[in-house]
N, C-alpha and C. Protein backbone atom coordinates (compact mmCIF):
# COMPACT_ATOMS: atom_id res chain seq x y z
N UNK A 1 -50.52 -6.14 71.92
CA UNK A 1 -50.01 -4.86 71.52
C UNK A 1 -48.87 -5.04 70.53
N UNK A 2 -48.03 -5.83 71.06
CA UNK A 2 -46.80 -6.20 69.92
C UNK A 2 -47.21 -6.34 68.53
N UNK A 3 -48.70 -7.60 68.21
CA UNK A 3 -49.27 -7.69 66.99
C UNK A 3 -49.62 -6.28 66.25
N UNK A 4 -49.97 -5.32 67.40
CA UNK A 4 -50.59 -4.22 66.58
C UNK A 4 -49.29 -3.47 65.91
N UNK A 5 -48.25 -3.11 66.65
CA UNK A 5 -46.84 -2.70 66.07
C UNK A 5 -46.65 -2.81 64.73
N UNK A 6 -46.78 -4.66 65.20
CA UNK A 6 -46.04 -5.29 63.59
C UNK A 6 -47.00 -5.06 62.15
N UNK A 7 -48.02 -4.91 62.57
CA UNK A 7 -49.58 -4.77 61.62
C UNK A 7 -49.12 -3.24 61.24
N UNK A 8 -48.82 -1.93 61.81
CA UNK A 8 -48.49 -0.87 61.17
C UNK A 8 -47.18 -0.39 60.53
N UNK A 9 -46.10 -1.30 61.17
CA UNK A 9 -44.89 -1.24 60.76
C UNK A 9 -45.20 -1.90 59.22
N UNK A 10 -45.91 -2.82 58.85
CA UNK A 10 -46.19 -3.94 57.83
C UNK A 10 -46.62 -2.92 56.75
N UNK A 11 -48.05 -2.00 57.20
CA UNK A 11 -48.71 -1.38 56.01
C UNK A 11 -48.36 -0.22 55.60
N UNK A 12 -47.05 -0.04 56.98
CA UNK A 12 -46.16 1.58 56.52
C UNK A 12 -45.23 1.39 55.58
N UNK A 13 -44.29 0.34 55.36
CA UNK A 13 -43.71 -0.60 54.90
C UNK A 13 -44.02 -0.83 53.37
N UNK A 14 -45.13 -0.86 53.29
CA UNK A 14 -46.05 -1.48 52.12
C UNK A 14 -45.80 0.21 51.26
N UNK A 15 -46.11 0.60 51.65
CA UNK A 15 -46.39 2.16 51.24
C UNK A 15 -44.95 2.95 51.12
N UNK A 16 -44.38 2.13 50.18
CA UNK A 16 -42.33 2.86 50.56
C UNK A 16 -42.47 3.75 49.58
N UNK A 17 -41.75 4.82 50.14
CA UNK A 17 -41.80 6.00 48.83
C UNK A 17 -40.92 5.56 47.73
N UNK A 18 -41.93 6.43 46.24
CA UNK A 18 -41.49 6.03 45.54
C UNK A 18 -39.78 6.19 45.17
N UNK A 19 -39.27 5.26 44.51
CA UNK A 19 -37.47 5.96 43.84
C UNK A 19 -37.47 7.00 42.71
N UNK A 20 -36.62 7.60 43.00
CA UNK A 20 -36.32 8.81 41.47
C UNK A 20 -35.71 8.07 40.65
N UNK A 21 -36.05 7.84 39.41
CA UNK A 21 -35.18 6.84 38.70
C UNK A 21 -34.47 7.90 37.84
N UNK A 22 -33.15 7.43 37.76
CA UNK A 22 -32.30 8.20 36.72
C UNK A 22 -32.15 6.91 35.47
N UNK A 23 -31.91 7.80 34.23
CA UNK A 23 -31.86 7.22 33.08
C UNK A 23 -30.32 6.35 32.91
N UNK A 24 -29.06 6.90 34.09
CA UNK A 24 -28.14 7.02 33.68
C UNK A 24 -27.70 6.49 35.20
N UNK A 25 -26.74 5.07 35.54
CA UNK A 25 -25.99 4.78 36.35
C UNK A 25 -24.68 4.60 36.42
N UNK A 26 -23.71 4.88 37.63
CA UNK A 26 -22.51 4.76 36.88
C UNK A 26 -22.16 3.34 36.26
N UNK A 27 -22.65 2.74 35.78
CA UNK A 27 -22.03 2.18 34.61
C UNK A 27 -22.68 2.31 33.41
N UNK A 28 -23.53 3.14 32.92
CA UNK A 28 -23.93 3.73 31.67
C UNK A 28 -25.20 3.99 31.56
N UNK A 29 -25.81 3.98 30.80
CA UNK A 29 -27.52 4.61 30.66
C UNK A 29 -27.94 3.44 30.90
N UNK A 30 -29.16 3.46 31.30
CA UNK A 30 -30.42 2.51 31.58
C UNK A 30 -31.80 2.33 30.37
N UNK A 31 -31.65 3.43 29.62
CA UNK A 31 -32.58 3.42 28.65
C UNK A 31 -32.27 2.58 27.62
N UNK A 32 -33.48 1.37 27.15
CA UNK A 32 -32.89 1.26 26.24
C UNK A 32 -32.55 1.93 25.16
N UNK A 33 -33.49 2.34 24.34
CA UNK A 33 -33.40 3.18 23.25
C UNK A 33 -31.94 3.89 23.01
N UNK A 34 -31.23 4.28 24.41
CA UNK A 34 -30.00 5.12 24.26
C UNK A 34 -28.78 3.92 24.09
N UNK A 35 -29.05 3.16 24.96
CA UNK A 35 -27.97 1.46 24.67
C UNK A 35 -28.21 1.48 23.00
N UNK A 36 -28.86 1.30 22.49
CA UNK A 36 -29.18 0.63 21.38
C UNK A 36 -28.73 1.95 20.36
N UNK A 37 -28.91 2.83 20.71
CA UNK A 37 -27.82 3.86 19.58
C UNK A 37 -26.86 3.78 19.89
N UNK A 38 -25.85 3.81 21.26
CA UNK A 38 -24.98 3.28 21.65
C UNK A 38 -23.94 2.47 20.67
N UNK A 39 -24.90 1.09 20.84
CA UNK A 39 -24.23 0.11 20.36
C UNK A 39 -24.29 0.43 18.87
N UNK A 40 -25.24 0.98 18.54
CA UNK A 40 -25.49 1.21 16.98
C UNK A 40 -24.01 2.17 16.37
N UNK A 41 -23.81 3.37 16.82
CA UNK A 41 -22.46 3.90 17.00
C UNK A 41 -21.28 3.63 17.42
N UNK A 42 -21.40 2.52 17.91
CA UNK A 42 -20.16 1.84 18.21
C UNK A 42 -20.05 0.81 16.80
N UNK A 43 -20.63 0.23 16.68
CA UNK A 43 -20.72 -0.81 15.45
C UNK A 43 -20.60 -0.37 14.01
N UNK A 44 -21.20 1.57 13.89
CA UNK A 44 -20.39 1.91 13.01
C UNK A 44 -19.30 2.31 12.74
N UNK A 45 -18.70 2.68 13.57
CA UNK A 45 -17.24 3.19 13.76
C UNK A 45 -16.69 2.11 13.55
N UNK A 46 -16.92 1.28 14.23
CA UNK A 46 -16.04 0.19 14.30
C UNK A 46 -15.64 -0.88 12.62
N UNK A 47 -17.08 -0.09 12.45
CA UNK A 47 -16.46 -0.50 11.06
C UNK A 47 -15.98 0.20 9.81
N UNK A 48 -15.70 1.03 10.20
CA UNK A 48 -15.50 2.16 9.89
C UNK A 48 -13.71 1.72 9.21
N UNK A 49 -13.74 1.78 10.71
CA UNK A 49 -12.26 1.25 11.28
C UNK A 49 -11.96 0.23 10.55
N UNK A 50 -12.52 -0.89 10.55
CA UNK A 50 -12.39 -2.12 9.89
C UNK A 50 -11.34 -1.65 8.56
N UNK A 51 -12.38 -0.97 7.40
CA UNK A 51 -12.77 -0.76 6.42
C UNK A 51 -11.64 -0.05 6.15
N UNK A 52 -10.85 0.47 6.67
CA UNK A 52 -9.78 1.46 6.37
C UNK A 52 -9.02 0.85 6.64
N UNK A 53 -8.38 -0.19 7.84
CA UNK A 53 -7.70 -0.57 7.75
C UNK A 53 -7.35 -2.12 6.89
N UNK A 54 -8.34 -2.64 6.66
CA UNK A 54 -8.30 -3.58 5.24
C UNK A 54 -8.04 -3.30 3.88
N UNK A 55 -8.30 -1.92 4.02
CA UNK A 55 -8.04 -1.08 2.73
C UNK A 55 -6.89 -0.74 2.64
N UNK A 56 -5.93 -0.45 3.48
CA UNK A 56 -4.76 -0.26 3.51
C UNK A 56 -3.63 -1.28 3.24
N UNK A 57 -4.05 -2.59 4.01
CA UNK A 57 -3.61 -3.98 3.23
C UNK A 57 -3.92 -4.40 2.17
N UNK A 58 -4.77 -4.22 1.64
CA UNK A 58 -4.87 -4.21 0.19
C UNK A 58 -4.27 -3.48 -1.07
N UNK A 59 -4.21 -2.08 -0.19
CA UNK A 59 -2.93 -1.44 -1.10
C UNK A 59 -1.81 -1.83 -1.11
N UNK A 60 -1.47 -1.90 0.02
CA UNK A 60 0.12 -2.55 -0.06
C UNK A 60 0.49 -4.01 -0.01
N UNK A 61 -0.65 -4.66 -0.01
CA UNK A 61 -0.46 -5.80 -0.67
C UNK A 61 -0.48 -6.07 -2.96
N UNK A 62 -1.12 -4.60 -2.91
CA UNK A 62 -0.87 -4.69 -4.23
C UNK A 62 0.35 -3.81 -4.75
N UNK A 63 0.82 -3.39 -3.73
CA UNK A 63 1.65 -2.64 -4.45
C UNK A 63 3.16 -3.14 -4.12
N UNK A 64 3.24 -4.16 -2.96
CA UNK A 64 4.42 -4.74 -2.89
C UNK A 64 3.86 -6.17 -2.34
N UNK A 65 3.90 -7.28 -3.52
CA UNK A 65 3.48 -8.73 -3.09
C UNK A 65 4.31 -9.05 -1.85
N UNK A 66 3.48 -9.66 -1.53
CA UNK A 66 3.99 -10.70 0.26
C UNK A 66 4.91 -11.90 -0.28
N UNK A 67 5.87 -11.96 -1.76
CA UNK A 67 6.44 -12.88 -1.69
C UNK A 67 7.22 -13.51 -0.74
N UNK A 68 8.08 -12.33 -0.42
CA UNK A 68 9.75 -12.44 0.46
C UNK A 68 9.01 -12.85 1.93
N UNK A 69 9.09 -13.87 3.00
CA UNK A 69 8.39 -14.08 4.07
C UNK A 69 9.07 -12.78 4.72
N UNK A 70 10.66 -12.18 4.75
CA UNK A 70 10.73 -10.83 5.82
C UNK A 70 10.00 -9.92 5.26
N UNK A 71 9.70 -9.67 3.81
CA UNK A 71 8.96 -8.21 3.75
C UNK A 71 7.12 -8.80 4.24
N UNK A 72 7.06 -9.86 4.27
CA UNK A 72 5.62 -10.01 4.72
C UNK A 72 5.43 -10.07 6.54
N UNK A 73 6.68 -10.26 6.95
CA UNK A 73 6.66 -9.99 8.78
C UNK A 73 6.71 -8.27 8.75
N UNK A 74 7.64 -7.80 8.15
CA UNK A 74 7.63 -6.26 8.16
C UNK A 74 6.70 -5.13 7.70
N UNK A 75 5.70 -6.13 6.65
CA UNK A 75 4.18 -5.46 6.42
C UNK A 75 3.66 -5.87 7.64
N UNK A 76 3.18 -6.58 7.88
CA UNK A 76 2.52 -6.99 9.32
C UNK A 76 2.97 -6.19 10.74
N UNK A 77 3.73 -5.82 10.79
CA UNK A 77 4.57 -5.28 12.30
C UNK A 77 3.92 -3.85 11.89
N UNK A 78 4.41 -3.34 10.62
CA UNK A 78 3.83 -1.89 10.39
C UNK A 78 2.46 -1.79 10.14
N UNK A 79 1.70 -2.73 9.75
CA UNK A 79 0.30 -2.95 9.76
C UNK A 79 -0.72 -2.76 11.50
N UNK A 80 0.33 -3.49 12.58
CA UNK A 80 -0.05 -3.67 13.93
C UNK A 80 0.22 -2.32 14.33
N UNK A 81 1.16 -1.13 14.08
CA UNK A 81 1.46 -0.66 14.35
C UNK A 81 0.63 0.70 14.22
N UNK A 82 0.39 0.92 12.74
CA UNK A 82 -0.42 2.08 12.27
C UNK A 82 -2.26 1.79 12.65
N UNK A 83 -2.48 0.87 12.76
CA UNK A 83 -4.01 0.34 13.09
C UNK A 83 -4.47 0.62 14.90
N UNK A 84 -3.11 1.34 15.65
CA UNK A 84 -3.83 1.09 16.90
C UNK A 84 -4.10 2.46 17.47
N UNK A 85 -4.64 3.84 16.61
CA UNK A 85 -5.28 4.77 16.56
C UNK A 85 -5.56 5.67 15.13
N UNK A 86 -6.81 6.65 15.08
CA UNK A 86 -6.71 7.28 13.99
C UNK A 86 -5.70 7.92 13.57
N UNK A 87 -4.96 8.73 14.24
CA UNK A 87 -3.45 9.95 14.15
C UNK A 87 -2.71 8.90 13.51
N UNK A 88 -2.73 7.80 13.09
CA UNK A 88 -1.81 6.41 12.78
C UNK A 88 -2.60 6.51 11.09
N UNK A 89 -3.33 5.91 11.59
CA UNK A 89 -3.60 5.33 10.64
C UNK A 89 -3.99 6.83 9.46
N UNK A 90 -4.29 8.46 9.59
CA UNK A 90 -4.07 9.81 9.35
C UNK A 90 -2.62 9.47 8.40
N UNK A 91 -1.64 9.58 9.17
CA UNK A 91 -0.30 9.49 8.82
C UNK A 91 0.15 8.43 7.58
N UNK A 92 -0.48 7.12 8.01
CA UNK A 92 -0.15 5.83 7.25
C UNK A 92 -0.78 6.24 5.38
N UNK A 93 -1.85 6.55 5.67
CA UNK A 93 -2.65 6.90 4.35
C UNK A 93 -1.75 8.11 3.82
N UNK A 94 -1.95 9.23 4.58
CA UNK A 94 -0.75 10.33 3.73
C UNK A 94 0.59 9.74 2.60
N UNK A 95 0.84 9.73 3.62
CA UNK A 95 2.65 8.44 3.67
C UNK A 95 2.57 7.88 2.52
N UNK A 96 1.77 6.90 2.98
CA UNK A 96 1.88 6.03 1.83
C UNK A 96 1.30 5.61 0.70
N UNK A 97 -0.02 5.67 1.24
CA UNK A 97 -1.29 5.75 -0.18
C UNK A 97 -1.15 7.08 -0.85
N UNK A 98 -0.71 8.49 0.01
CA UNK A 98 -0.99 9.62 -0.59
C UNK A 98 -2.62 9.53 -0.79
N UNK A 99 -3.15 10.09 0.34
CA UNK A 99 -4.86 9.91 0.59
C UNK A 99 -4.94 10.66 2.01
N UNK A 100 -5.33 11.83 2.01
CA UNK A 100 -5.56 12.75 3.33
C UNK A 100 -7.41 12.17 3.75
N UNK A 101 -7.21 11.49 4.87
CA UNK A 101 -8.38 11.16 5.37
C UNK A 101 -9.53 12.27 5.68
N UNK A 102 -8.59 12.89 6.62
CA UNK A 102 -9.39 14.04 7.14
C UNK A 102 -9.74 15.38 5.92
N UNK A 103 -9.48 15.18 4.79
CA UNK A 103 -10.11 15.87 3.45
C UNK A 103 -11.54 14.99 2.88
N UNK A 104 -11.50 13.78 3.48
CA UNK A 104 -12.47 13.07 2.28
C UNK A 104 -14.20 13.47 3.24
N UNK A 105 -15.08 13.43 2.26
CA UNK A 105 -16.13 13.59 2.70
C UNK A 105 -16.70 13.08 4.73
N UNK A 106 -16.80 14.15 4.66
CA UNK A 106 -18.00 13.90 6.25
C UNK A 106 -16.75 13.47 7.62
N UNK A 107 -15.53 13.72 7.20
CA UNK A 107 -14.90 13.08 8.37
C UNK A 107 -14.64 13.76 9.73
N UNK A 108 -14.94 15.32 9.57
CA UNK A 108 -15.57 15.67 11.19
C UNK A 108 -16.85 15.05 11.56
N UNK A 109 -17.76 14.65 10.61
CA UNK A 109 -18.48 14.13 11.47
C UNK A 109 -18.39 12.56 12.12
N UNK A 110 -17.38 11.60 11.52
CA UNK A 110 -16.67 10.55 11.40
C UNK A 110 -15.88 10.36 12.57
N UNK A 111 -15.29 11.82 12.67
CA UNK A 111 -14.35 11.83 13.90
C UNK A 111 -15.23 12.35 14.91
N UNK A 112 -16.17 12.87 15.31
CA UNK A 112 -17.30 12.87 16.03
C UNK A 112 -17.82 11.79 16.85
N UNK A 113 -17.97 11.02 15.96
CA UNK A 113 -18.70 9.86 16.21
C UNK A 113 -17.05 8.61 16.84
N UNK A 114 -16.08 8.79 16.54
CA UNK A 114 -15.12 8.48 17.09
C UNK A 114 -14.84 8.84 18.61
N UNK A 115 -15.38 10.00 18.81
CA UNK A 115 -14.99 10.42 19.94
C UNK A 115 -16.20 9.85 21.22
N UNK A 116 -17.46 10.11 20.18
CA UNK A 116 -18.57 9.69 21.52
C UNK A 116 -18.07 7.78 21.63
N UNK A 117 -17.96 7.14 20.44
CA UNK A 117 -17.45 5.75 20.53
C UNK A 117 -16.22 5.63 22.09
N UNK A 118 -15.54 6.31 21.84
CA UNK A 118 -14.72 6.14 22.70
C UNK A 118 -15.07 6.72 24.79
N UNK A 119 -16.09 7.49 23.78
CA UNK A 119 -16.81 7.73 25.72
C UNK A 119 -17.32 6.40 26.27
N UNK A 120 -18.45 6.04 25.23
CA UNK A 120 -18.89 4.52 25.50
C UNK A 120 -17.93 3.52 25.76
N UNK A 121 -16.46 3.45 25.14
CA UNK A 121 -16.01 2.02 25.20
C UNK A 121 -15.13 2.34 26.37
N UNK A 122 -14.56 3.74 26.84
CA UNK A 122 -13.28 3.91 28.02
C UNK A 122 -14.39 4.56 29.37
N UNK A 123 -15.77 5.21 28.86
CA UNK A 123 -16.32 5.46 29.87
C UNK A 123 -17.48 5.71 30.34
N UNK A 124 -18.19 4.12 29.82
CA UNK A 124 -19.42 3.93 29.96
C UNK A 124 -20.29 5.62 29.82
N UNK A 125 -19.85 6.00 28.45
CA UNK A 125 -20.92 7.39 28.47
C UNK A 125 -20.49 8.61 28.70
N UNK A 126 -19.14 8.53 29.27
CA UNK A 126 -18.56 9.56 30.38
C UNK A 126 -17.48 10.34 29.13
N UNK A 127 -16.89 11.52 29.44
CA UNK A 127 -16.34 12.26 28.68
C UNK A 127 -15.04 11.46 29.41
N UNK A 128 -13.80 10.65 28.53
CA UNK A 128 -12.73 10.23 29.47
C UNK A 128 -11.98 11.43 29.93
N UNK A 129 -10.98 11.22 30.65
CA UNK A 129 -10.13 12.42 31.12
C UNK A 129 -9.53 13.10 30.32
N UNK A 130 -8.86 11.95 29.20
CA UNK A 130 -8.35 12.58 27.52
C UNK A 130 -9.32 13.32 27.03
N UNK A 131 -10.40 13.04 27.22
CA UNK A 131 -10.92 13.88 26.57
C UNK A 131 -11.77 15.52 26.98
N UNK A 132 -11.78 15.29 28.23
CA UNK A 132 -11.87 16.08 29.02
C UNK A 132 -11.19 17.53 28.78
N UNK A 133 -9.88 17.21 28.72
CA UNK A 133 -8.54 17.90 28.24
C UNK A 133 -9.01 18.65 26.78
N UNK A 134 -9.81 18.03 26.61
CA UNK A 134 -9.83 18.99 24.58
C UNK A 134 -11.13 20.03 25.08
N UNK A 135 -10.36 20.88 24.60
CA UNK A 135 -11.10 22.19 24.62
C UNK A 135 -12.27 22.46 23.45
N UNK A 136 -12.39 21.65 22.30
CA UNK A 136 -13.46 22.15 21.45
C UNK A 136 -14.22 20.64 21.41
N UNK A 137 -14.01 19.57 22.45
CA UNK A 137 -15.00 18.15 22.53
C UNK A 137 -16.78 18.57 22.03
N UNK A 138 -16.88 19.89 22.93
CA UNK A 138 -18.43 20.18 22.91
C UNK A 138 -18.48 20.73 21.44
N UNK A 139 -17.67 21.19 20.82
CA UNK A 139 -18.55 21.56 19.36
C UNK A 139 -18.19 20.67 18.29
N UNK A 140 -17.29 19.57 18.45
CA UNK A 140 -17.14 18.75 17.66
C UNK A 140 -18.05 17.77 17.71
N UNK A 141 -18.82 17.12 18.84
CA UNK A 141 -19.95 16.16 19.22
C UNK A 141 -20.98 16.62 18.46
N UNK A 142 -21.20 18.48 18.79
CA UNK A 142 -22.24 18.74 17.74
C UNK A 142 -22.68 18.55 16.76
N UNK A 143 -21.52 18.04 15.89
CA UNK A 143 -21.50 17.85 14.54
C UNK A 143 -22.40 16.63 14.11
N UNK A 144 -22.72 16.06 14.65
CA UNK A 144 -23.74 15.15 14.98
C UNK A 144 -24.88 15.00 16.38
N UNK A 145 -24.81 15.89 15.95
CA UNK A 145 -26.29 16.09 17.28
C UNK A 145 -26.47 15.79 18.51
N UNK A 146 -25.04 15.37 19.28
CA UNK A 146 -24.38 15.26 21.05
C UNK A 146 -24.18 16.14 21.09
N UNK A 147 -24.99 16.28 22.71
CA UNK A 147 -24.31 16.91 23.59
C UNK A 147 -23.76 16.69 24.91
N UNK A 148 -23.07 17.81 25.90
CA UNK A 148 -22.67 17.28 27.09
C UNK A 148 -23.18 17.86 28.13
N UNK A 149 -23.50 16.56 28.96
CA UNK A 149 -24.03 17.18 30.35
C UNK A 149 -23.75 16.88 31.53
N UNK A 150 -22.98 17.66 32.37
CA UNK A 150 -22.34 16.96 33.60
C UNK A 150 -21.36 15.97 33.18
N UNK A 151 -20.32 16.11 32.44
CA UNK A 151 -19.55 15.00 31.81
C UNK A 151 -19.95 14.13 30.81
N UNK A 152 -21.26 13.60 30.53
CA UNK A 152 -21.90 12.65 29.36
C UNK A 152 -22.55 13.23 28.95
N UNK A 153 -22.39 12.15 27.29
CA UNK A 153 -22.73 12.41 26.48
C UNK A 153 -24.33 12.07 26.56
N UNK A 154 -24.99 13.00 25.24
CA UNK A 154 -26.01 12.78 25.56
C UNK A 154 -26.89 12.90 23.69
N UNK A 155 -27.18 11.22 23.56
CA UNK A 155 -27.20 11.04 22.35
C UNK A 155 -28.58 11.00 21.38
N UNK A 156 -29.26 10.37 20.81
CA UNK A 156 -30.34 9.63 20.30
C UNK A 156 -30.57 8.67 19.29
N UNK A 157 -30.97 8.23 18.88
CA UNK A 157 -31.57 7.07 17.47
C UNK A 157 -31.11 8.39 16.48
N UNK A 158 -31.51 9.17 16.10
CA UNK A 158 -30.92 10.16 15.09
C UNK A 158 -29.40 10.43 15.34
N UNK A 159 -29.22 10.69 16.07
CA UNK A 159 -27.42 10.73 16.51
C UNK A 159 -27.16 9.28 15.86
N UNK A 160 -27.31 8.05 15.84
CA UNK A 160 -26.91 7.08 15.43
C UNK A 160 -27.26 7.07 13.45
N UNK A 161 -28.46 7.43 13.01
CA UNK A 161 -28.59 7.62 11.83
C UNK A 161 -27.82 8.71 11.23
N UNK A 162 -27.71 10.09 11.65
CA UNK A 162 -26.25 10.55 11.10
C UNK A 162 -25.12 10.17 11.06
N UNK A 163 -24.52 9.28 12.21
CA UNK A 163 -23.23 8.49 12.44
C UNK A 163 -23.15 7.36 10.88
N UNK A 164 -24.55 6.36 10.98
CA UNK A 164 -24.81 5.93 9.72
C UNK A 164 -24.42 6.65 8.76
N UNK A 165 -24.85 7.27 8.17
CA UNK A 165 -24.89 8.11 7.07
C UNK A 165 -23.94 8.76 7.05
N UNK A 166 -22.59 9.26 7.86
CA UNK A 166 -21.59 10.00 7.71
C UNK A 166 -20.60 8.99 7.36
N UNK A 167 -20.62 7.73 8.26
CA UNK A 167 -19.53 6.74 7.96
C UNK A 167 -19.71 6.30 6.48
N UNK A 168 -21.00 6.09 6.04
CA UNK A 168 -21.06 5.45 4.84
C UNK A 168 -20.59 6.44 3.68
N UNK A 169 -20.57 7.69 3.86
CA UNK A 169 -20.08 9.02 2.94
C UNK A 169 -18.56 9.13 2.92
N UNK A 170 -18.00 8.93 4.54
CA UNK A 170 -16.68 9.25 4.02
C UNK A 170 -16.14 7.80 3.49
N UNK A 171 -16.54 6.26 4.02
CA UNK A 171 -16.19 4.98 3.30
C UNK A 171 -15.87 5.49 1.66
N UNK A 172 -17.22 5.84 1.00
CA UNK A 172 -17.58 6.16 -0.32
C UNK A 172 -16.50 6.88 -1.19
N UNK A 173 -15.82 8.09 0.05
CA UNK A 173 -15.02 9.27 -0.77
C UNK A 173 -13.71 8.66 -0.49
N UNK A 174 -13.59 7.99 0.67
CA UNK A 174 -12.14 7.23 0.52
C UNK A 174 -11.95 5.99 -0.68
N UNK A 175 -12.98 5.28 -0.54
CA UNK A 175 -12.87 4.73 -1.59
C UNK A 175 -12.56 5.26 -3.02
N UNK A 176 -13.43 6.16 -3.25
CA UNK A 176 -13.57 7.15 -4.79
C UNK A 176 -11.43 7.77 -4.96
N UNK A 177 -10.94 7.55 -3.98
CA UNK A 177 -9.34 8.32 -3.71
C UNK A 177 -8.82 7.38 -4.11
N UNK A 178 -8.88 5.63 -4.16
CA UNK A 178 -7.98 4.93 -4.27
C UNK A 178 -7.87 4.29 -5.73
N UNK A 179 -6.91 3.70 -5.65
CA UNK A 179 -5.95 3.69 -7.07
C UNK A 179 -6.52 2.02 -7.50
N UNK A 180 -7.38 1.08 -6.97
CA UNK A 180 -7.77 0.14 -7.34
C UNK A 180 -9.08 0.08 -8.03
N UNK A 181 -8.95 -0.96 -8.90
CA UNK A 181 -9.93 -1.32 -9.69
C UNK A 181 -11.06 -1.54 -9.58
């Protein structure tokens, strides 16, 4: 009798209901396709970022040589300084290049794509708490084709080809602003 137990416990066993799979665990999506715009939007921003802030050493490396070693520690300190958010690096360009970022081509959608970047990198996907706090997050995401659901974002391969295509527009118009050759 015991054998018979174990023989139905075995083929009930066998027969486990199926799981609901969600696309999305707390530590970020499971799809690839959505990782991979993901990362694709992260990699443009990021260079985004790069690109502006190399550009900015380049201005002021042309416009005041790194002879003196203190004025080249004191470019550097203000260099570390303005590079460790956009509202910085906003200000730094005004200031000093005389170059309003947020005028040059496509940069709500630039700053868009800044913002979902930063869901991905502070919250695996998740709207952070900062951001939580902003009252127009949902129509600024729009601007590139996110939306929000239950706290995350919710993106696609086209969300990543506009991100493309916006970063490379405002690169273009910031560039077209500056005073080099």
């Amino acid at each position: 009798m015991h054998e018979v137990e174990l023989t139905a416990i075995t083929r009930t066993s066998h027969k486990a209901p199926k799981r609901i799979r969600t696309s999305y665990s707390t530590l970020g999506t499971l799809e690839p396709e959505i990782l991979q715009a993901e990362a694709t939007i992260f990699r443009y921003v990021s260079i985004t970022e790069a690109y502006i802030d190399a550009l900015s050493s380049e201005l002021m490396s042309n416009a005041m040589p790194y002879s003196n070693p203190l004025v080249k520690i004191l470019i550097e300190e203000y260099e570390i300084q303005t590079t460790s958010n956009w509202e910085r690096r906003h200000e730094k360009f005004s200031k000093i290049h005389s170059i309003r970022l947020k005028e040059c081509s496509e940069w709500n959608k630039v700053n868009a794509a800044i913002e979902v970047r930063n869901t991905i990198a502070h919250g695996l996907g998740r709207l952070t708490p900062l951001q939580q706090k902003k009252a127009n997050i949902a129509s600024a995401l729009s601007a590139i084709g996110v939306s929000i659901d239950a706290g995350r974002v919710r993106l696609t391969l086209a969300t990543a080809r506009t991100v493309r295509d916006a970063c490379r527009a405002f690169i273009r118009s910031v560039d077209q602003k500056c005073p080099l050759g």
